[in-house]
PDB file of N, CA and C in Angstrom:
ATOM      1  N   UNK A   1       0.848  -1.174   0.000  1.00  0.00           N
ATOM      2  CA  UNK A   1       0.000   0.000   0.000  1.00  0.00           C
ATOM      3  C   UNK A   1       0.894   1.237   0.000  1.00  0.00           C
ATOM      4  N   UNK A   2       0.655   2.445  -0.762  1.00  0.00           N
ATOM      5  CA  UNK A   2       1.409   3.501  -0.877  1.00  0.00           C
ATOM      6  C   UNK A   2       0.672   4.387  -0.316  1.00  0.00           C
ATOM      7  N   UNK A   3       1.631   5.517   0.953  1.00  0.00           N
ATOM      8  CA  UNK A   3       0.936   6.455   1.703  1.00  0.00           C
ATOM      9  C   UNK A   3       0.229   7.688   1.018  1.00  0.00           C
ATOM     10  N   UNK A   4      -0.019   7.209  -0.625  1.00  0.00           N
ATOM     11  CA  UNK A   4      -1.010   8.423  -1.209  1.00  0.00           C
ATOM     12  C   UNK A   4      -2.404   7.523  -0.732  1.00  0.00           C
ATOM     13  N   UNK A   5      -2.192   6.397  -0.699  1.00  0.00           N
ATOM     14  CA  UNK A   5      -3.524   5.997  -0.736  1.00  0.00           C
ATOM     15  C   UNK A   5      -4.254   6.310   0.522  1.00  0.00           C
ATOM     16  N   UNK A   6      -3.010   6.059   1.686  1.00  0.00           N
ATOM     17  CA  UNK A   6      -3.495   6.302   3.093  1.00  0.00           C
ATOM     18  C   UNK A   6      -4.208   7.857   3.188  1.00  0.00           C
ATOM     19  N   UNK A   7      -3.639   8.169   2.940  1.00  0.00           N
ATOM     20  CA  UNK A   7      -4.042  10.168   2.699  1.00  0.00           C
ATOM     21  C   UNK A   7      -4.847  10.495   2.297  1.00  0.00           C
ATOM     22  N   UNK A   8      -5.027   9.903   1.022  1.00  0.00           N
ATOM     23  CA  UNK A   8      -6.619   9.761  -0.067  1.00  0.00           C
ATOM     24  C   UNK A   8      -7.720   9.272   0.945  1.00  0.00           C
ATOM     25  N   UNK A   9      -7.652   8.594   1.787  1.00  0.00           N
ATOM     26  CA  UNK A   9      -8.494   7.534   2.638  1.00  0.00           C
ATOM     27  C   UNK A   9      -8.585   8.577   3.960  1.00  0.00           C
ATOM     28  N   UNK A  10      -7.874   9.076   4.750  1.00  0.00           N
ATOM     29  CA  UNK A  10      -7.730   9.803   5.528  1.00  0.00           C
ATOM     30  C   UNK A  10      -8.465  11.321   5.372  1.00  0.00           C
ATOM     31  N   UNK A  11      -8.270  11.520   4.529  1.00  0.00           N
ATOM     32  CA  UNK A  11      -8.389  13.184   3.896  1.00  0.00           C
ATOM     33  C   UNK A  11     -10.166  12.924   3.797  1.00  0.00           C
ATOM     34  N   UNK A  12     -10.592  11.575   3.630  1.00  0.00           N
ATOM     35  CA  UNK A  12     -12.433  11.499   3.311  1.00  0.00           C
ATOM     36  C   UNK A  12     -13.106  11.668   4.255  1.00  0.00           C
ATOM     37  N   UNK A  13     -12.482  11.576   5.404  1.00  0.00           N
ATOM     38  CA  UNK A  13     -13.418  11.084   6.923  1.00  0.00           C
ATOM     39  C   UNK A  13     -13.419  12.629   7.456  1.00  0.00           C
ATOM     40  N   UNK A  14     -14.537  13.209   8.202  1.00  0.00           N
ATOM     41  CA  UNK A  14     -14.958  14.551   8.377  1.00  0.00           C
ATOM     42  C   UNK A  14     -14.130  14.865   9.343  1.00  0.00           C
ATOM     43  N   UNK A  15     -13.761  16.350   8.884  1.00  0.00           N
ATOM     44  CA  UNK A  15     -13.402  17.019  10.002  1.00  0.00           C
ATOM     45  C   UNK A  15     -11.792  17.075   9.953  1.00  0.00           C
ATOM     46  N   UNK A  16     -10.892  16.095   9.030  1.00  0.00           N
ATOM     47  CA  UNK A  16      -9.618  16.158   9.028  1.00  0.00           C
ATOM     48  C   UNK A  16      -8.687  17.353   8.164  1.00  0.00           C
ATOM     49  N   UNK A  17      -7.606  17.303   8.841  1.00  0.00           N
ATOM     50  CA  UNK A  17      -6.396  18.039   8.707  1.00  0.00           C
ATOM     51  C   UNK A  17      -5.433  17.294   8.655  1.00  0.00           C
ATOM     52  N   UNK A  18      -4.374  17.663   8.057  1.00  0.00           N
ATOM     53  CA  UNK A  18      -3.430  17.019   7.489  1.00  0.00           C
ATOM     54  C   UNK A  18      -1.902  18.373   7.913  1.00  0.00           C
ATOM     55  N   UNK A  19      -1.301  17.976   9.496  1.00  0.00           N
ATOM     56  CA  UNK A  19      -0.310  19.019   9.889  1.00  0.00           C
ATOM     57  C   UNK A  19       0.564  18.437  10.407  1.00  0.00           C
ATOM     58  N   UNK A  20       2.017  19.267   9.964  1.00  0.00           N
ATOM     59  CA  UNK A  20       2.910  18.739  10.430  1.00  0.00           C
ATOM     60  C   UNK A  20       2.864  18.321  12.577  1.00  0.00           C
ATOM     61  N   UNK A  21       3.823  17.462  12.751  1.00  0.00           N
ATOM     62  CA  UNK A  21       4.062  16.736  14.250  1.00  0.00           C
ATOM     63  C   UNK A  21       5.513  16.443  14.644  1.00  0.00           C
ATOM     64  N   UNK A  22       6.353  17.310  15.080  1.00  0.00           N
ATOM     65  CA  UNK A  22       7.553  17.338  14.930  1.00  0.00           C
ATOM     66  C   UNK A  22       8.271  17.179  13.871  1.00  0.00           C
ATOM     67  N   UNK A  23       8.888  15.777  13.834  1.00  0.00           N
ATOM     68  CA  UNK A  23       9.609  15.252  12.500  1.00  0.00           C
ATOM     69  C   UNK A  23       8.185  14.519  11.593  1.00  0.00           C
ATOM     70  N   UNK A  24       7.339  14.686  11.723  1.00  0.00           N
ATOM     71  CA  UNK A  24       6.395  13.616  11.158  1.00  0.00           C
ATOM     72  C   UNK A  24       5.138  14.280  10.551  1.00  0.00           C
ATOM     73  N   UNK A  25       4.475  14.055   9.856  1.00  0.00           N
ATOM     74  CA  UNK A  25       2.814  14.761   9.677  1.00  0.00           C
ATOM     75  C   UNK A  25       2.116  13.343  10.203  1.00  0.00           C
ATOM     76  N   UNK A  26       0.983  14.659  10.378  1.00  0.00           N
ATOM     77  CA  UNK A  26      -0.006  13.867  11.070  1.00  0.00           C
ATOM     78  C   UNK A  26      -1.410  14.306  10.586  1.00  0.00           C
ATOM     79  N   UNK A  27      -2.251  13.275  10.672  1.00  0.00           N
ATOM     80  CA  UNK A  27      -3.702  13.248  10.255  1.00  0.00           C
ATOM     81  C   UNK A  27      -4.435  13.552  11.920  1.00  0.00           C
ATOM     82  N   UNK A  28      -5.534  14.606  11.607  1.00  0.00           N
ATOM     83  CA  UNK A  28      -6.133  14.932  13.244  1.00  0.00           C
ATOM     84  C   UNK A  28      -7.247  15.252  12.442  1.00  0.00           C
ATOM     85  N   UNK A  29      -8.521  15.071  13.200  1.00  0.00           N
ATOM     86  CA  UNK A  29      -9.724  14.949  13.450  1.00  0.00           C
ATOM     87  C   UNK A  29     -10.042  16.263  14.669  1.00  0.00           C
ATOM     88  N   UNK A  30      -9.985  17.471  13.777  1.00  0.00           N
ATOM     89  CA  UNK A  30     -10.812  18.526  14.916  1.00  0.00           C
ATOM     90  C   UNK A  30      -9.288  18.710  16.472  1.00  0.00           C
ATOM     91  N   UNK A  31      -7.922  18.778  15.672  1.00  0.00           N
ATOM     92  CA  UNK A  31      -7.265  19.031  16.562  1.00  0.00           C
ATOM     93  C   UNK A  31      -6.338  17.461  17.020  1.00  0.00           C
ATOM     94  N   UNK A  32      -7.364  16.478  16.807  1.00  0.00           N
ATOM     95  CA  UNK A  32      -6.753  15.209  17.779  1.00  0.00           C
ATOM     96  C   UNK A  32      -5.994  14.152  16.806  1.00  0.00           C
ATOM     97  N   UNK A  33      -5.169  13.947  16.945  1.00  0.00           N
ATOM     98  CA  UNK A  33      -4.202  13.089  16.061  1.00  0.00           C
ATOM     99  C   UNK A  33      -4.623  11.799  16.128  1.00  0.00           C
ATOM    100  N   UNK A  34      -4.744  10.977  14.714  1.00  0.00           N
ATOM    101  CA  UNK A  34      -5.394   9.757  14.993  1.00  0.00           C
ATOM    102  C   UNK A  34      -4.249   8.971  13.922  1.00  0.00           C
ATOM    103  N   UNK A  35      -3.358   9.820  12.975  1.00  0.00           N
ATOM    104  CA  UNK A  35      -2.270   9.220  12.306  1.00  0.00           C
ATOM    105  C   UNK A  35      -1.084   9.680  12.199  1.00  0.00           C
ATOM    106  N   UNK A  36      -0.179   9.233  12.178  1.00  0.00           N
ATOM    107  CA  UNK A  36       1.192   9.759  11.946  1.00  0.00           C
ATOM    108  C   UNK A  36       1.827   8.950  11.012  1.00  0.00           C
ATOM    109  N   UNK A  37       2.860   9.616  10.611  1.00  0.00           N
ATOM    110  CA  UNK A  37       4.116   8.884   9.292  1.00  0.00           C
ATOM    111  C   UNK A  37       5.324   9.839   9.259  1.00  0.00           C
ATOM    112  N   UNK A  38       6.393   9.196   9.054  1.00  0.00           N
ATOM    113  CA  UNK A  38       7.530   9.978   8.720  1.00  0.00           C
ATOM    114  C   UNK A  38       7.704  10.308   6.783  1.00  0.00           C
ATOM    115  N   UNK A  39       8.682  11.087   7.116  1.00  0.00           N
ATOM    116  CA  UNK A  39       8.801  11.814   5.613  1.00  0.00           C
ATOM    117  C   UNK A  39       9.055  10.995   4.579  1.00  0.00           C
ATOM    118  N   UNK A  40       9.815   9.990   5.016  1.00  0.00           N
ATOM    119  CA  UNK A  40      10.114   8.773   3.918  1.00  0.00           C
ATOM    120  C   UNK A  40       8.122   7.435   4.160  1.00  0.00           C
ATOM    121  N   UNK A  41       7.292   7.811   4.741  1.00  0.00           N
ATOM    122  CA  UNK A  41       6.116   7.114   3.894  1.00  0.00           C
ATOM    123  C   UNK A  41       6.297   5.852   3.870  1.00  0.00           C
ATOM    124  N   UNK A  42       7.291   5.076   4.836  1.00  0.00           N
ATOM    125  CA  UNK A  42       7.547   3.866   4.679  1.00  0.00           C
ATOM    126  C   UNK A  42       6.368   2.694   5.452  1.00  0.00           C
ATOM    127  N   UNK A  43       6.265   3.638   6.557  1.00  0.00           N
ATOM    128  CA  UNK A  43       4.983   3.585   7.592  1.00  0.00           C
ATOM    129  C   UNK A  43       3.768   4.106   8.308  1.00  0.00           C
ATOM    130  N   UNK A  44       2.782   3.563   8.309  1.00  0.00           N
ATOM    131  CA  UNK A  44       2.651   5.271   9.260  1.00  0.00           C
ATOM    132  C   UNK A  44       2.118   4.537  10.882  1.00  0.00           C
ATOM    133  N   UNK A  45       1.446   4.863  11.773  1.00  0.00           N
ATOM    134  CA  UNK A  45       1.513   5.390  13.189  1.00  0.00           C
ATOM    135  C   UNK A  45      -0.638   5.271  13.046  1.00  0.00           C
ATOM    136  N   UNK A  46      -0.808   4.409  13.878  1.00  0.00           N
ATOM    137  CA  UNK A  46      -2.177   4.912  13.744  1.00  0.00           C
ATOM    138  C   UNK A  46      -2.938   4.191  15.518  1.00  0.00           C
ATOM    139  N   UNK A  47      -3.584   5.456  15.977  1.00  0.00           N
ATOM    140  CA  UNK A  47      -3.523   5.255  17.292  1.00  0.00           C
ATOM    141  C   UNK A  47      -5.268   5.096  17.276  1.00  0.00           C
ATOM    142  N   UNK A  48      -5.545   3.668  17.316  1.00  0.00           N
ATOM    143  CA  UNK A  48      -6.712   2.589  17.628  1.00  0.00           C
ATOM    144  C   UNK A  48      -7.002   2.654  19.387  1.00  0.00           C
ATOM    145  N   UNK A  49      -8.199   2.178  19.495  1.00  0.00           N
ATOM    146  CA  UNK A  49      -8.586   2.081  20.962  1.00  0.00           C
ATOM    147  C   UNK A  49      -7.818   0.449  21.397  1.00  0.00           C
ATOM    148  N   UNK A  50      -7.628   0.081  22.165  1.00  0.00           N
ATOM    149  CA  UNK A  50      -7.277  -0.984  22.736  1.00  0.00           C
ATOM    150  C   UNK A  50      -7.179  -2.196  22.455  1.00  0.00           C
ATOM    151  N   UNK A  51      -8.960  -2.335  22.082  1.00  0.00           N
ATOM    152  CA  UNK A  51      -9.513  -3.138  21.698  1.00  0.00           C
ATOM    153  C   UNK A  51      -8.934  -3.839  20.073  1.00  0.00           C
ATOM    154  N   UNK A  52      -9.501  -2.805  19.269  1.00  0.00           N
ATOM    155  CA  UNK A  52      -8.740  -2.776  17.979  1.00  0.00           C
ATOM    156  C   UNK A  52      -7.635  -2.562  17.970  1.00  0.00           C
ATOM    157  N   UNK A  53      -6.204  -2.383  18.696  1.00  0.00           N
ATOM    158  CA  UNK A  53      -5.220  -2.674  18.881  1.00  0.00           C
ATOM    159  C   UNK A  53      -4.781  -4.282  19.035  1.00  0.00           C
ATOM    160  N   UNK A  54      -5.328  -4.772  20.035  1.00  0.00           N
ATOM    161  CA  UNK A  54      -5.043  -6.210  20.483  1.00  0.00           C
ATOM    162  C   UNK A  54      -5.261  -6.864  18.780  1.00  0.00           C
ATOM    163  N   UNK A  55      -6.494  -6.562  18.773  1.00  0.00           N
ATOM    164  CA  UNK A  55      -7.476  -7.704  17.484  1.00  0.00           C
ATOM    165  C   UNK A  55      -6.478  -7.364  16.237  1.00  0.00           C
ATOM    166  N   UNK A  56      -6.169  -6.500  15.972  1.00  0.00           N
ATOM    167  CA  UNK A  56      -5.075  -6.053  14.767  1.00  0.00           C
ATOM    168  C   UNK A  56      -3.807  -6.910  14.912  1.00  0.00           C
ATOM    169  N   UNK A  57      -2.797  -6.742  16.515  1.00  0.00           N
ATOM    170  CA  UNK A  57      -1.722  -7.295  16.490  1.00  0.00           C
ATOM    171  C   UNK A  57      -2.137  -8.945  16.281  1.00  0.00           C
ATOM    172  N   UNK A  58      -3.568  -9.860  16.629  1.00  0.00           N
ATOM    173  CA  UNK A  58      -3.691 -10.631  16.866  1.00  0.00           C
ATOM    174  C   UNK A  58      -3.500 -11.356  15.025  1.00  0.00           C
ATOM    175  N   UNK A  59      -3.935 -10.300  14.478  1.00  0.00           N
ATOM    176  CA  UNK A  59      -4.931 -11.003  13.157  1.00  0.00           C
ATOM    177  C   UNK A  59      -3.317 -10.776  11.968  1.00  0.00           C
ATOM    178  N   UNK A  60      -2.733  -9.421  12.361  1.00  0.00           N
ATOM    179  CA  UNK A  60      -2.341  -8.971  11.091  1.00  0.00           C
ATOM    180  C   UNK A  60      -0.701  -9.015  11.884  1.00  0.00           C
ATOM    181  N   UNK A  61       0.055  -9.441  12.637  1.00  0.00           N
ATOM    182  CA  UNK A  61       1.434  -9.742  12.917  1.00  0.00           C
ATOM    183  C   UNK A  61       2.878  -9.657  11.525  1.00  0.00           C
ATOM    184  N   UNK A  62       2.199 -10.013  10.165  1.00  0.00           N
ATOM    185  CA  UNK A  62       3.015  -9.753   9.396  1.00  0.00           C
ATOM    186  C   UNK A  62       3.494  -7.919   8.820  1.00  0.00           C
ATOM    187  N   UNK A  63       2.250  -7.260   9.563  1.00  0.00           N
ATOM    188  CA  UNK A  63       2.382  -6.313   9.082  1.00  0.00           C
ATOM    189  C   UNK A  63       2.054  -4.979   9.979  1.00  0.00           C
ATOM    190  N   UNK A  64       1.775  -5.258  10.917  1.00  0.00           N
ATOM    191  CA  UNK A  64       1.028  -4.665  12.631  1.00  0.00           C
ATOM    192  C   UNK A  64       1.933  -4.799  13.404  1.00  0.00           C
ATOM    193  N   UNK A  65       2.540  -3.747  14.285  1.00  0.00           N
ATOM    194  CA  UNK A  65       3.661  -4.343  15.614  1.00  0.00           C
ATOM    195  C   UNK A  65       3.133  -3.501  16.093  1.00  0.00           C
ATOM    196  N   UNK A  66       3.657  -3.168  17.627  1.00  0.00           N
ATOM    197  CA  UNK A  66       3.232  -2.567  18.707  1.00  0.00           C
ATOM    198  C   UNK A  66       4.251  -1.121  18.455  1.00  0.00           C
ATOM    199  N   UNK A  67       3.235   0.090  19.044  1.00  0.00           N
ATOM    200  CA  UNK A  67       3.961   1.469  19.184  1.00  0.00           C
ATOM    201  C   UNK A  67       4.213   1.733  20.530  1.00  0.00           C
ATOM    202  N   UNK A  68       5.814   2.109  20.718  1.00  0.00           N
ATOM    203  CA  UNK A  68       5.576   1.741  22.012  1.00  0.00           C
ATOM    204  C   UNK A  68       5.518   3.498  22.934  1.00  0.00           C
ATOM    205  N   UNK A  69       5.315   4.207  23.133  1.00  0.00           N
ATOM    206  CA  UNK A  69       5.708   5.452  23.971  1.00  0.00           C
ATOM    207  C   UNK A  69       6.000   5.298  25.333  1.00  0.00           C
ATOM    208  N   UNK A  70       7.475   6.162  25.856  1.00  0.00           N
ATOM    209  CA  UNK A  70       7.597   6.143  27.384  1.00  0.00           C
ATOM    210  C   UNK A  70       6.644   4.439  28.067  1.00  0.00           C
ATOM    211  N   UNK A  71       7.386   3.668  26.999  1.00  0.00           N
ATOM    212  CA  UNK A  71       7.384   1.863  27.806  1.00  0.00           C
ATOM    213  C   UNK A  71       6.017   1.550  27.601  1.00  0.00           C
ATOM    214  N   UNK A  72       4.915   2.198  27.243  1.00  0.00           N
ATOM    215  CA  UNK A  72       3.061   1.873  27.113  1.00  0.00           C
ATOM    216  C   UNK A  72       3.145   1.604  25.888  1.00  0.00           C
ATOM    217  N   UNK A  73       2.043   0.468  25.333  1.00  0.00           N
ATOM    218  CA  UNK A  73       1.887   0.661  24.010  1.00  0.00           C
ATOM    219  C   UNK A  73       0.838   1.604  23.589  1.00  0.00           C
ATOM    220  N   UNK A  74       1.065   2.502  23.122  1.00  0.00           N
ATOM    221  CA  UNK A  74       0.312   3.587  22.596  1.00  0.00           C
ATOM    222  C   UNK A  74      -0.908   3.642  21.135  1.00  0.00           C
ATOM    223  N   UNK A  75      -0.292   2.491  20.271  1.00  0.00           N
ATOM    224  CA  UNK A  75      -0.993   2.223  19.229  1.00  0.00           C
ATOM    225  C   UNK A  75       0.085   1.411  18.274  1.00  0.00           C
ATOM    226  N   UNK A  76      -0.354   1.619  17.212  1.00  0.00           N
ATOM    227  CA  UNK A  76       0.014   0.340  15.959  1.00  0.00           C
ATOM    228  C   UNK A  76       1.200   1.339  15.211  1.00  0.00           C
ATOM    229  N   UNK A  77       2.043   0.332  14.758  1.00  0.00           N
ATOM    230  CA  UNK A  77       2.709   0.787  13.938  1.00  0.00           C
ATOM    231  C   UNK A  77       2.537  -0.229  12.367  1.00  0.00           C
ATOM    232  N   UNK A  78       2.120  -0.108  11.429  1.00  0.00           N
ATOM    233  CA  UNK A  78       2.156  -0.689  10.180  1.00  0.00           C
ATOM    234  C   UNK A  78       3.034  -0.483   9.273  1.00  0.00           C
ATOM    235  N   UNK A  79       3.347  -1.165   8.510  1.00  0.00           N
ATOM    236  CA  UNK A  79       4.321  -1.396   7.532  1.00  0.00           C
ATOM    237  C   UNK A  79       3.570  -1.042   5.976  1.00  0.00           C
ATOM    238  N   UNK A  80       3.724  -0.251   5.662  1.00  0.00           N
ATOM    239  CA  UNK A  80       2.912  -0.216   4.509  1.00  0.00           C
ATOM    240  C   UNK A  80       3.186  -1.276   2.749  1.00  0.00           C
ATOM    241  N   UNK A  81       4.516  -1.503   2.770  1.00  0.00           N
ATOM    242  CA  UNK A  81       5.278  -2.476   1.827  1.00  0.00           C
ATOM    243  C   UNK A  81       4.049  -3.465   2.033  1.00  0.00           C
ATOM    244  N   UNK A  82       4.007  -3.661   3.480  1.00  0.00           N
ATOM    245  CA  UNK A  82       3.574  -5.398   3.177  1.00  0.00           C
ATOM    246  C   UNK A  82       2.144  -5.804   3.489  1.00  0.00           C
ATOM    247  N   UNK A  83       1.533  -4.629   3.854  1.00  0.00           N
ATOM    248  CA  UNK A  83       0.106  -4.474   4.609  1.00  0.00           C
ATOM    249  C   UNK A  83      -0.958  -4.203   3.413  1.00  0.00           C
ATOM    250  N   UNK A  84      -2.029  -4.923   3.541  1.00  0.00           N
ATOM    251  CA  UNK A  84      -3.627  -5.052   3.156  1.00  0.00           C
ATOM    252  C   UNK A  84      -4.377  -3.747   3.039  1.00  0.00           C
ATOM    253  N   UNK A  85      -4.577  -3.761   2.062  1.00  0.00           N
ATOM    254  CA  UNK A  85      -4.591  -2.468   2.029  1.00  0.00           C
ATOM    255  C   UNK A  85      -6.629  -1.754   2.566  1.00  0.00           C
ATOM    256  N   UNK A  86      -7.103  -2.972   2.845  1.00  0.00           N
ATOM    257  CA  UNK A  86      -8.721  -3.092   3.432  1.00  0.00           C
ATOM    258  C   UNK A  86      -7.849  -3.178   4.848  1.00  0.00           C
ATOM    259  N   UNK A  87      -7.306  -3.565   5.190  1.00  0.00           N
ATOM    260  CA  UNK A  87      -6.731  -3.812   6.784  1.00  0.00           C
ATOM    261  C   UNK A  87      -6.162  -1.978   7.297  1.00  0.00           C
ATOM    262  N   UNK A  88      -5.438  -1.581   6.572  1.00  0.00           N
ATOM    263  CA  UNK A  88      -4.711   0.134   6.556  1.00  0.00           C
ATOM    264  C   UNK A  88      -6.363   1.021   6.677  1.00  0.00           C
ATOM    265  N   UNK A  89      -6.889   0.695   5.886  1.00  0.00           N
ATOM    266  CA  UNK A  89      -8.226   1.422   5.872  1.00  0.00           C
ATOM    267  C   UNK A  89      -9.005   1.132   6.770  1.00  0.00           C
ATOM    268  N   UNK A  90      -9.380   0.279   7.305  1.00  0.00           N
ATOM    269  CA  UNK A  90      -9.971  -0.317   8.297  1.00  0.00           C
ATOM    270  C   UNK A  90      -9.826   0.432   9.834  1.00  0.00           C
ATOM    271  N   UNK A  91      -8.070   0.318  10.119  1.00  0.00           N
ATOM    272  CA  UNK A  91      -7.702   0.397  11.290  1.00  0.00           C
ATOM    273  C   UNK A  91      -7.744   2.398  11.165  1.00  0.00           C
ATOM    274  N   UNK A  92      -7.546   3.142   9.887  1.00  0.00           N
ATOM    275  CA  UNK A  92      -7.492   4.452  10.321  1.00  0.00           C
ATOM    276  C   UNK A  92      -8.589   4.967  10.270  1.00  0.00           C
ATOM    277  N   UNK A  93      -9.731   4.510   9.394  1.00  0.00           N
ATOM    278  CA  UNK A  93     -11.289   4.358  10.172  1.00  0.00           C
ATOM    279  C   UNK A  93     -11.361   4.549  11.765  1.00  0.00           C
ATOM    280  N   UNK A  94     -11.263   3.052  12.019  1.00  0.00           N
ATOM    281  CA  UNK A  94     -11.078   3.268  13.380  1.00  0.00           C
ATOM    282  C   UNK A  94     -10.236   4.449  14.539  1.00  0.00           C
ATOM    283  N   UNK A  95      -9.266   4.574  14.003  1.00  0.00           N
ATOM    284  CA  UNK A  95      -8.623   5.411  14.734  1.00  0.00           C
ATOM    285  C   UNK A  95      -9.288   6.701  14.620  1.00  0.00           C
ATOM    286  N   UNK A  96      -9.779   7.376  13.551  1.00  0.00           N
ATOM    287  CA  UNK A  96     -10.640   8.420  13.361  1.00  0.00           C
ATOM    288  C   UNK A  96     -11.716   8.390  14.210  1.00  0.00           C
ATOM    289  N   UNK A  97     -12.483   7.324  14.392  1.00  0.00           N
ATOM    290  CA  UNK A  97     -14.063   6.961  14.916  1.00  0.00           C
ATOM    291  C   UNK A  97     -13.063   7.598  16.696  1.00  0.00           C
ATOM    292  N   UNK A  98     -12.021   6.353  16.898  1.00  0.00           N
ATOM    293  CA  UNK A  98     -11.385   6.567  18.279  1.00  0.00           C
ATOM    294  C   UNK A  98     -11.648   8.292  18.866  1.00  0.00           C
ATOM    295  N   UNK A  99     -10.743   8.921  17.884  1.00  0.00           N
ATOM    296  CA  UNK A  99     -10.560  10.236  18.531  1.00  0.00           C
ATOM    297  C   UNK A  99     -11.578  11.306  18.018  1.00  0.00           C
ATOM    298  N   UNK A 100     -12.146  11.375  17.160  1.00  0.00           N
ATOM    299  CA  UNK A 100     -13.933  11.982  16.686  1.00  0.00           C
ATOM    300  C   UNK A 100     -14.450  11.912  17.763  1.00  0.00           C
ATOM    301  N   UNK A 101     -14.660  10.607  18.692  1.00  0.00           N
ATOM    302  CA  UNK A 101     -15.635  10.521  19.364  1.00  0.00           C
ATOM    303  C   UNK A 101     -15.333  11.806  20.650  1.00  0.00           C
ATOM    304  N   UNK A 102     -14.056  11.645  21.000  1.00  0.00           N
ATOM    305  CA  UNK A 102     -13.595  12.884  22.093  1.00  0.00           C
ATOM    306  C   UNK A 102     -13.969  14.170  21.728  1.00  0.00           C
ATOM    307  N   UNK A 103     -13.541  14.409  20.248  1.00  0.00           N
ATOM    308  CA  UNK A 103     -13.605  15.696  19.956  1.00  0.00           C
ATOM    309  C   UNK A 103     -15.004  16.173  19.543  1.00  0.00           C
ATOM    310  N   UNK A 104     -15.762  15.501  19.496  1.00  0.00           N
ATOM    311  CA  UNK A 104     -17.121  16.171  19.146  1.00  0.00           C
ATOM    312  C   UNK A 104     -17.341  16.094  17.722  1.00  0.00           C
ATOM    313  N   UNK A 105     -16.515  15.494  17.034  1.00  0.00           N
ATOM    314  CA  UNK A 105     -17.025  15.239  15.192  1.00  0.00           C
ATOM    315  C   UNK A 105     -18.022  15.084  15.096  1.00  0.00           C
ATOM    316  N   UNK A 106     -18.730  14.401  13.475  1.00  0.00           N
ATOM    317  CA  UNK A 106     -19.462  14.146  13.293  1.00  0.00           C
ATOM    318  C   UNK A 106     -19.186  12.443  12.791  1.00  0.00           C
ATOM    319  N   UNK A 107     -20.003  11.737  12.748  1.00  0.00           N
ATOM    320  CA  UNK A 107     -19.753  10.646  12.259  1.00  0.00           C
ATOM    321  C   UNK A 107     -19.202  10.637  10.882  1.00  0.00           C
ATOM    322  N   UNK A 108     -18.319   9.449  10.079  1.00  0.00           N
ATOM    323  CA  UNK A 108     -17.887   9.789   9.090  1.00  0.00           C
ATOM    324  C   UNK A 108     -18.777   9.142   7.826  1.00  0.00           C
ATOM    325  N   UNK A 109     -18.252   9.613   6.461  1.00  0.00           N
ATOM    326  CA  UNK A 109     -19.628   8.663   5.733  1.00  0.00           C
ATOM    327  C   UNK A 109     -18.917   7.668   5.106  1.00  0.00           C
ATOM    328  N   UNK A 110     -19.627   6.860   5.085  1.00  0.00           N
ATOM    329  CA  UNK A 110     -18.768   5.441   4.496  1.00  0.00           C
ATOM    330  C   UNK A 110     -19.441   4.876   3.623  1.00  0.00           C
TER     331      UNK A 110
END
């Protein structure tokens, strides 16, 4: 999967922005970051609720590892080379739905 596609996919769901995050851009929903990637696009960063964290590392291991921050796992890290590209879409869905719900979005249309 190539990170135009992620972006293309990202950029549909309401309410997003697309701003830089230190070394990284990031996809946010009304302020709240629900994706990240570095400049080289090799991966990106997508921060799922728990739940859909576990079920991801459980299902998709060839292409899903753990993100880790200050020793917690914080969310998913994906590989985009080798990852499904209904699985990439899936999980930043989710991660959108995740942090929408805090910020007061609107639901997205699918």
């Amino acid at each position: 999967m190539k990170l135009t596609q992620v972006r293309r996919h990202a950029m549909s769901l309401a309410d997003v922005t697309e701003e830089p995050h230190h070394a990284l851009s990031s996809f946010r929903v009304r302020g709240r970051i629900f994706v990240t990637f570095p400049p080289e696009g090799d991966h990106v960063r997508v921060f799922v609720d728990e739940f859909e964290r576990e079920r991801a590392l459980a299902m998709h291991p060839a292409f899903v590892s753990k993100l880790l921050w200050g020793g917690k796992v914080a969310g998913l890290r994906i590989d985009l080379a080798s990852a499904q590209p209904a699985v990439v879409k899936a999980l930043v869905s989710a991660a959108w739905e995740h942090r929408a719900r805090s910020a007061g979005a609107r639901p997205a249309a699918r």
